[in-house]
Protein backbone atom coordinates (compact mmCIF):
# COMPACT_ATOMS: atom_id res chain seq x y z
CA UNK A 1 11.49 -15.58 -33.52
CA UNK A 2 11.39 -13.99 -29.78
CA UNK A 3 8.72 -15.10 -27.79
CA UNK A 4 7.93 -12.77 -24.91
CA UNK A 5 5.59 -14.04 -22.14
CA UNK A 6 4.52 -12.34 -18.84
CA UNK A 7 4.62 -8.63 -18.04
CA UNK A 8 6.10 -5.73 -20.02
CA UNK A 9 6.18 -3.01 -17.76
CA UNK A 10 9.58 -0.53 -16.86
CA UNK A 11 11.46 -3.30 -15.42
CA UNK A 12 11.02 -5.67 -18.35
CA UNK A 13 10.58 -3.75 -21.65
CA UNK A 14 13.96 -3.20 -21.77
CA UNK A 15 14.53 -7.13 -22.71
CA UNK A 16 12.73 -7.16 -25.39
CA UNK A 17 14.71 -4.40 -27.21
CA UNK A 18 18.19 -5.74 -25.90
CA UNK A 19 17.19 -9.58 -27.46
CA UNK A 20 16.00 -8.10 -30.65
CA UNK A 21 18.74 -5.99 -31.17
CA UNK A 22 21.12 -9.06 -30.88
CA UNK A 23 19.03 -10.88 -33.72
CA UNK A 24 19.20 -7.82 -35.68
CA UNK A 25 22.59 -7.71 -35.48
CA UNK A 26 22.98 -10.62 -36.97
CA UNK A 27 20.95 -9.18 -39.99
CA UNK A 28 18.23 -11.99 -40.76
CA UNK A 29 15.57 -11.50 -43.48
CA UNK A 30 12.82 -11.12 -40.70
CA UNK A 31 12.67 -11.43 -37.06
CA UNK A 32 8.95 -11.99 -35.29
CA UNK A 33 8.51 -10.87 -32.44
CA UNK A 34 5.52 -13.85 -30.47
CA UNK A 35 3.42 -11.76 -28.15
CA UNK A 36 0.14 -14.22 -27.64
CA UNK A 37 1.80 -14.98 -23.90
CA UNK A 38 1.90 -11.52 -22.70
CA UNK A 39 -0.37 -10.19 -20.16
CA UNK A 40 0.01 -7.24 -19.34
CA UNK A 41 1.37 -4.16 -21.51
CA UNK A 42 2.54 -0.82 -20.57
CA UNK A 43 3.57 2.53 -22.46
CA UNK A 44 7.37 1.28 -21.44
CA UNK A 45 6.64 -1.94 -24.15
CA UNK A 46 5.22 0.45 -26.74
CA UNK A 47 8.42 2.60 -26.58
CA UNK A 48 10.77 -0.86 -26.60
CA UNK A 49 8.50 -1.77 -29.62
CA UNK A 50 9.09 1.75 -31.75
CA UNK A 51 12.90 1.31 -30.55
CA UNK A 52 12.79 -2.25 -31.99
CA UNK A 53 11.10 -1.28 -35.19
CA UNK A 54 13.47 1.79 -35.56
CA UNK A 55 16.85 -0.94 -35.51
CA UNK A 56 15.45 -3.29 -37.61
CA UNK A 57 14.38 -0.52 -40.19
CA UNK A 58 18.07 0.62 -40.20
CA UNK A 59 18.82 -2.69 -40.85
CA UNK A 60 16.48 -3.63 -43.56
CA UNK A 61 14.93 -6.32 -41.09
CA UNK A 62 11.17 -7.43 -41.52
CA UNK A 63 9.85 -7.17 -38.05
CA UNK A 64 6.45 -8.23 -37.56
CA UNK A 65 3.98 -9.02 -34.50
CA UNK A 66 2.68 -12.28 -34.42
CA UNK A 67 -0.56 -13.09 -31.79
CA UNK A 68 -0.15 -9.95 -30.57
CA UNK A 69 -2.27 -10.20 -26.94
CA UNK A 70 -5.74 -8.36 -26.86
CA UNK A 71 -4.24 -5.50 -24.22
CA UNK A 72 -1.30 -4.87 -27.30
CA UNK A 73 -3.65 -5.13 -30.08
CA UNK A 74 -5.56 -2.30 -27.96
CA UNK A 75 -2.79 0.21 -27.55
CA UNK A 76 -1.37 -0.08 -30.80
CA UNK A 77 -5.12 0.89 -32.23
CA UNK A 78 -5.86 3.26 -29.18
CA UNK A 79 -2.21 5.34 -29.99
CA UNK A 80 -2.01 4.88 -33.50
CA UNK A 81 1.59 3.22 -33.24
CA UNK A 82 2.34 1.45 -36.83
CA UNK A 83 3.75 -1.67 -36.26
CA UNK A 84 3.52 -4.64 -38.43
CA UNK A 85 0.97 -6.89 -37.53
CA UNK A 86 0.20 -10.73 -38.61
CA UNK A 87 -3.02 -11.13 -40.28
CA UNK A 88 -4.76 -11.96 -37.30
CA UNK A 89 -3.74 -9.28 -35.09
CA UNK A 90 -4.95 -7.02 -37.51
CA UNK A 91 -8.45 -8.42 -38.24
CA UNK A 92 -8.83 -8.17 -34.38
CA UNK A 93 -7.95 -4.43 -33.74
CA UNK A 94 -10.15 -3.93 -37.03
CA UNK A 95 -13.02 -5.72 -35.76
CA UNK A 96 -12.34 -4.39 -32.21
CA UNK A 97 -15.48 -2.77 -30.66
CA UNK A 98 -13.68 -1.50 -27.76
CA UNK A 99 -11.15 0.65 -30.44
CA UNK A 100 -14.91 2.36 -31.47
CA UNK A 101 -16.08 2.94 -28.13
CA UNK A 102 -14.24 5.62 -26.56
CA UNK A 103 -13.11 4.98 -22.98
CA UNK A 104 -14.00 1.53 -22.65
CA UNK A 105 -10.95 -0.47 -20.59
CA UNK A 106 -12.29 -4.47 -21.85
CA UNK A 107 -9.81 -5.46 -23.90
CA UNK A 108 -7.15 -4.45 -21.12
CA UNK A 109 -6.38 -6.49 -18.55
CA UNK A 110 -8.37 -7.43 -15.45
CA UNK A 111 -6.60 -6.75 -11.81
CA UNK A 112 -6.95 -9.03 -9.18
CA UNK A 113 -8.08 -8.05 -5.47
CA UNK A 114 -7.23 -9.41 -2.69
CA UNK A 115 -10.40 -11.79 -2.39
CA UNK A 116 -8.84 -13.10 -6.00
CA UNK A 117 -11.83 -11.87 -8.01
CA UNK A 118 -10.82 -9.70 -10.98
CA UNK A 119 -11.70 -6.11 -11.46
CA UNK A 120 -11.48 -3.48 -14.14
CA UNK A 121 -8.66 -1.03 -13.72
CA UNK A 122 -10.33 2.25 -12.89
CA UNK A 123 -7.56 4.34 -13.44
């Protein structure tokens, strides 16, 4: 299991491909990839996650998304990406209202401003 935690943005995605390629490489049955401590996800963690998925599909490795955060669960839904999700993960984008409302930013992250009082991204 890799636990990622924090941030995945450009300057960090790249991690999570680089440790999951070394546990691929050593060919396990599965490797599951712990998301419930990230908070914040860009486009740049949706490409390292397609990348991911890609390696361990080469090498017959199981690769599923366990407590994938609410601002992941989102994006997956929002772009259609097909990862494999833990049962959980999946009941929430299913049961997601925000995935049915088109537009609406609530599931993503909330930014905070300089007063320390958090605010929907706008754009």
């Amino acid at each position: 299991m890799i636990a990622v935690c924090g941030e995945v943005d450009m300057s960090t995605a790249h991690l999570i491909t680089e440790l999951s390629e070394d546990a691929i490489d050593a060919r396990p049955a599965r490797l599951v990839l712990d998301l419930a401590g990230v908070t914040f996800f860009s486009a740049h963690g949706i490409s390292a996650l397609l990348q991911t998925q890609r390696a361990a599909a080469h090498a017959h490795v199981q690769l599923p998304l366990r407590d994938a955060a609410p601002c992941i669960t989102y994006l997956l839904a929002l772009t259609g990406t097909p990862m494999s999700l833990d049962e959980t993960a999946a009941t929430s984008i299913l049961t997601s209202d925000a995935v049915h409302r088109t537009g609406d930013l609530s599931p993503c992250p909330r930014l905070p401003t300089a007063d320390g009082r958090r605010t929907r991204h706008s754009g």
